[in-house]
C-alpha atoms as a PDB file:
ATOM      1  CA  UNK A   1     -20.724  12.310  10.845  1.00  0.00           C
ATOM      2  CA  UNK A   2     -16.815  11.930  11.797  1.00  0.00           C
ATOM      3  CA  UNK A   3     -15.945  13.926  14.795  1.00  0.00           C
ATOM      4  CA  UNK A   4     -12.237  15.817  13.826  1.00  0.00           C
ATOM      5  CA  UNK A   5     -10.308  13.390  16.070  1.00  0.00           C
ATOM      6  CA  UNK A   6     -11.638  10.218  13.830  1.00  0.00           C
ATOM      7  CA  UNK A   7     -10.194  11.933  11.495  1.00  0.00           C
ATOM      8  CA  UNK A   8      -6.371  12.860  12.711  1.00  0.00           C
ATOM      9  CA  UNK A   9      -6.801   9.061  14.306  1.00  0.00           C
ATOM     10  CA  UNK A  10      -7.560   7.586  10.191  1.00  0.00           C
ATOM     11  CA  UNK A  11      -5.100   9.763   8.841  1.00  0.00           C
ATOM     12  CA  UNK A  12      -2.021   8.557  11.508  1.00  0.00           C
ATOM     13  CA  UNK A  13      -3.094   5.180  10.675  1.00  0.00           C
ATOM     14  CA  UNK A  14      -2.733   5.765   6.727  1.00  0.00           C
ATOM     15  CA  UNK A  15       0.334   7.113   7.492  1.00  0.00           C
ATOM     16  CA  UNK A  16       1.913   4.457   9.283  1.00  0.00           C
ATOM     17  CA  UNK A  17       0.083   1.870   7.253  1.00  0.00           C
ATOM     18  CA  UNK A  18       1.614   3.104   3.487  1.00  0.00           C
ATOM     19  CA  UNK A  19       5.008   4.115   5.246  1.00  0.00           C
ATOM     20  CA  UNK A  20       4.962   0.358   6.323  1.00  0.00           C
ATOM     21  CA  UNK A  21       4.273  -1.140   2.862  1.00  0.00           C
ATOM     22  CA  UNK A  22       6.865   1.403   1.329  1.00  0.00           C
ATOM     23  CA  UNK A  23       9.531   0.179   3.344  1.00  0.00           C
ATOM     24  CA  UNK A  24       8.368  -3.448   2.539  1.00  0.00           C
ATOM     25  CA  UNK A  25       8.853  -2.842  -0.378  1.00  0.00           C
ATOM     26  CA  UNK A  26      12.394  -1.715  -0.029  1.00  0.00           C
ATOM     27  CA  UNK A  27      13.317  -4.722   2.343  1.00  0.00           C
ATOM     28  CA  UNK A  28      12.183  -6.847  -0.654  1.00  0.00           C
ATOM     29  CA  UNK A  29      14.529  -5.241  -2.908  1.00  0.00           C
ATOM     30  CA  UNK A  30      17.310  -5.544  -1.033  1.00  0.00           C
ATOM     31  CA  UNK A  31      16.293  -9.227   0.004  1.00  0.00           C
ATOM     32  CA  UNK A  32      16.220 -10.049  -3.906  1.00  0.00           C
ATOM     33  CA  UNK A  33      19.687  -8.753  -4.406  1.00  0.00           C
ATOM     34  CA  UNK A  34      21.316 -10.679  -2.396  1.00  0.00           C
ATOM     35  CA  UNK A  35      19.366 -14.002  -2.726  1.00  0.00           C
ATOM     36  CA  UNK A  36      17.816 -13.814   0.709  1.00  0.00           C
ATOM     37  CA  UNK A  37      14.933 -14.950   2.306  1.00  0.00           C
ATOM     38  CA  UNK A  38      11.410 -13.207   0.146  1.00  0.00           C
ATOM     39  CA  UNK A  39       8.789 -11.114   1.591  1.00  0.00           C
ATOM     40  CA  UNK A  40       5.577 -12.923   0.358  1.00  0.00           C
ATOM     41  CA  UNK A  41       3.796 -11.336  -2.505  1.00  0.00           C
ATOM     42  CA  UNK A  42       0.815 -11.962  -0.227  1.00  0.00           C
ATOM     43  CA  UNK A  43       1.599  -9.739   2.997  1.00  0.00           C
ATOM     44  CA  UNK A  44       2.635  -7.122   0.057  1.00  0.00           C
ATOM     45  CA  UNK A  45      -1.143  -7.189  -1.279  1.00  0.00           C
ATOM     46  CA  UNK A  46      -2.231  -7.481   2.521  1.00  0.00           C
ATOM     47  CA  UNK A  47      -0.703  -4.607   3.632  1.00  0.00           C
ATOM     48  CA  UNK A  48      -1.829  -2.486   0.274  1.00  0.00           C
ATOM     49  CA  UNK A  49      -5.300  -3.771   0.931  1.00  0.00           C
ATOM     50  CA  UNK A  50      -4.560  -2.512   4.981  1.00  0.00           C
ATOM     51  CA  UNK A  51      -4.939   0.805   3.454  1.00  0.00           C
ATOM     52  CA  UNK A  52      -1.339   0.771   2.407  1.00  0.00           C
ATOM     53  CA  UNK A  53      -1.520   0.693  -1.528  1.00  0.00           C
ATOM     54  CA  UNK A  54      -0.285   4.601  -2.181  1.00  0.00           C
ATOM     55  CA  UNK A  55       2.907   3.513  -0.516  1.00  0.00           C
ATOM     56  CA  UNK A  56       3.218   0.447  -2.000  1.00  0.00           C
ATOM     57  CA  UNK A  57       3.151   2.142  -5.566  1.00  0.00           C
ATOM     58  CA  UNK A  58       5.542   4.725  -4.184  1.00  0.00           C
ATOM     59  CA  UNK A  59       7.394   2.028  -3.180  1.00  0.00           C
ATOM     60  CA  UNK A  60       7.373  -0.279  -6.830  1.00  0.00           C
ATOM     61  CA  UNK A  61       8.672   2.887  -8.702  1.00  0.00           C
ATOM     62  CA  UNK A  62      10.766   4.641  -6.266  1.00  0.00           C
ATOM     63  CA  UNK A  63      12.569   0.874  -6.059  1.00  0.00           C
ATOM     64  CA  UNK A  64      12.458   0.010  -9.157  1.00  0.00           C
ATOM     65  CA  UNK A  65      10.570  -3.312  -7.859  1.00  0.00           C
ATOM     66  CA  UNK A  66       7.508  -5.776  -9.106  1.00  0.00           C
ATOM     67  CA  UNK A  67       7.140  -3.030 -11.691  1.00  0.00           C
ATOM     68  CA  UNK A  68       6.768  -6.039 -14.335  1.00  0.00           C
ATOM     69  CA  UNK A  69       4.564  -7.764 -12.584  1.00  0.00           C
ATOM     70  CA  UNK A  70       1.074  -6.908 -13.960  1.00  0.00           C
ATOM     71  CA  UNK A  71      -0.745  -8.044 -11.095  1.00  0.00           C
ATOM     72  CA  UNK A  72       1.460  -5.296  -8.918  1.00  0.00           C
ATOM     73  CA  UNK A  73       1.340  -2.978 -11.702  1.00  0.00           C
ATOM     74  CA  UNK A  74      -2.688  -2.812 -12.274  1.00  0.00           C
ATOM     75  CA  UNK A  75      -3.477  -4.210  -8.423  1.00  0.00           C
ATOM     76  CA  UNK A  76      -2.146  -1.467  -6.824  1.00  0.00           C
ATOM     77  CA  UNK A  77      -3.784   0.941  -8.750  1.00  0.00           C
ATOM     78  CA  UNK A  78      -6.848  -0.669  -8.544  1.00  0.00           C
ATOM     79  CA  UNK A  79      -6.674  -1.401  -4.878  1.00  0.00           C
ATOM     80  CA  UNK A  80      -6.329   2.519  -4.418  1.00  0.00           C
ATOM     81  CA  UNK A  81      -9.492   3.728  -6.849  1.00  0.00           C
ATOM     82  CA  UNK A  82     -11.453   0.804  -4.586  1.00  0.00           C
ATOM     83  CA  UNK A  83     -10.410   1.958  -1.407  1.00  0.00           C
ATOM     84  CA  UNK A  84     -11.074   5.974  -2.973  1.00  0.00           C
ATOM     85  CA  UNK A  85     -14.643   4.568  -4.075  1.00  0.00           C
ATOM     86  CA  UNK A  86     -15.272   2.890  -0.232  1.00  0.00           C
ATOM     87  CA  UNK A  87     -14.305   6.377   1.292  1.00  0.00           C
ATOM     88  CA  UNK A  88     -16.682   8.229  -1.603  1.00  0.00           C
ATOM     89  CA  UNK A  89     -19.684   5.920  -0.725  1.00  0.00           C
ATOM     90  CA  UNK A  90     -19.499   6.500   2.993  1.00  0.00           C
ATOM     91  CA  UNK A  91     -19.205  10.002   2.987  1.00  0.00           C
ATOM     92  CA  UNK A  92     -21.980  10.807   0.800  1.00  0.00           C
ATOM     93  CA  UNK A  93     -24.479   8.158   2.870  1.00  0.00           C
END
Protein backbone atom coordinates (compact mmCIF):
# COMPACT_ATOMS: atom_id res chain seq x y z
CA UNK A 1 0.00 0.00 0.00
CA UNK A 2 2.94 2.50 1.20
CA UNK A 3 5.82 2.43 -1.13
CA UNK A 4 9.27 2.30 1.39
CA UNK A 5 10.03 5.98 0.69
CA UNK A 6 6.40 7.06 2.25
CA UNK A 7 7.62 5.50 4.81
CA UNK A 8 11.37 7.01 5.61
CA UNK A 9 9.38 10.44 4.41
CA UNK A 10 6.49 9.73 7.70
CA UNK A 11 9.07 8.64 9.88
CA UNK A 12 11.53 12.05 9.28
CA UNK A 13 8.46 13.93 9.79
CA UNK A 14 7.66 12.17 13.30
CA UNK A 15 10.95 12.82 14.06
CA UNK A 16 11.16 16.35 13.59
CA UNK A 17 7.58 16.80 14.67
CA UNK A 18 8.07 15.13 18.54
CA UNK A 19 11.75 16.58 18.65
CA UNK A 20 9.88 19.96 18.09
CA UNK A 21 7.26 19.54 20.85
CA UNK A 22 10.09 18.16 23.22
CA UNK A 23 12.01 21.14 22.97
CA UNK A 24 8.74 23.20 23.44
CA UNK A 25 8.40 21.85 26.12
CA UNK A 26 11.75 22.75 27.50
CA UNK A 27 11.49 26.47 26.24
CA UNK A 28 8.34 26.52 28.45
CA UNK A 29 10.18 25.50 31.40
CA UNK A 30 12.68 27.75 31.23
CA UNK A 31 10.14 30.60 30.20
CA UNK A 32 8.20 29.77 33.60
CA UNK A 33 11.30 30.18 35.65
CA UNK A 34 12.05 33.23 34.95
CA UNK A 35 8.56 34.85 34.58
CA UNK A 36 8.78 35.25 30.84
CA UNK A 37 6.59 35.40 28.12
CA UNK A 38 4.31 31.54 28.01
CA UNK A 39 4.17 29.17 25.24
CA UNK A 40 0.33 28.65 24.85
CA UNK A 41 -1.04 25.47 26.24
CA UNK A 42 -2.75 25.42 22.84
CA UNK A 43 0.29 25.21 20.25
CA UNK A 44 1.53 22.51 23.03
CA UNK A 45 -1.72 20.29 22.27
CA UNK A 46 -1.32 21.43 18.49
CA UNK A 47 1.88 20.26 18.03
CA UNK A 48 1.13 16.79 20.12
CA UNK A 49 -1.91 16.42 17.93
CA UNK A 50 0.82 17.28 14.71
CA UNK A 51 1.96 13.88 15.49
CA UNK A 52 4.17 15.21 18.21
CA UNK A 53 2.59 13.72 21.49
CA UNK A 54 5.56 10.93 22.28
CA UNK A 55 7.82 13.92 22.58
CA UNK A 56 5.70 15.97 24.32
CA UNK A 57 5.38 13.25 27.17
CA UNK A 58 9.13 12.82 26.94
CA UNK A 59 9.23 16.23 27.29
CA UNK A 60 6.54 16.70 30.64
CA UNK A 61 8.69 14.08 32.58
CA UNK A 62 12.11 14.57 31.37
CA UNK A 63 11.26 18.51 32.49
CA UNK A 64 9.56 18.00 35.17
CA UNK A 65 6.69 20.25 33.44
CA UNK A 66 2.58 20.32 33.21
CA UNK A 67 3.01 16.98 34.96
CA UNK A 68 0.02 18.23 37.34
CA UNK A 69 -1.97 19.22 34.90
CA UNK A 70 -4.48 16.38 34.22
CA UNK A 71 -5.44 17.50 30.96
CA UNK A 72 -1.44 17.16 29.94
CA UNK A 73 -1.15 14.21 32.03
CA UNK A 74 -4.17 11.97 30.46
CA UNK A 75 -4.19 14.15 26.91
CA UNK A 76 -1.04 13.18 25.93
CA UNK A 77 -1.48 9.76 26.51
CA UNK A 78 -4.58 9.68 24.94
CA UNK A 79 -3.57 11.72 21.97
CA UNK A 80 -0.84 8.92 21.35
CA UNK A 81 -3.28 5.55 21.71
CA UNK A 82 -5.62 7.82 19.07
CA UNK A 83 -3.05 8.57 16.76
CA UNK A 84 -1.71 4.46 17.36
CA UNK A 85 -5.52 3.49 16.64
CA UNK A 86 -5.59 5.97 13.20
CA UNK A 87 -2.28 4.21 12.03
CA UNK A 88 -3.94 0.53 13.12
CA UNK A 89 -7.16 1.29 11.08
CA UNK A 90 -5.36 2.30 7.93
CA UNK A 91 -3.07 -0.37 7.73
CA UNK A 92 -5.39 -3.13 8.12
CA UNK A 93 -8.02 -1.42 5.35
Amino acid sequence: MFKIADHKLLLLYLIIVNMICLLLFLVDKKRAQSGRYRIRERDLFLWALAGGAPGGLLGMYLFRHKTRHLKFKFGFPLIILLQLGIIYYIYLF
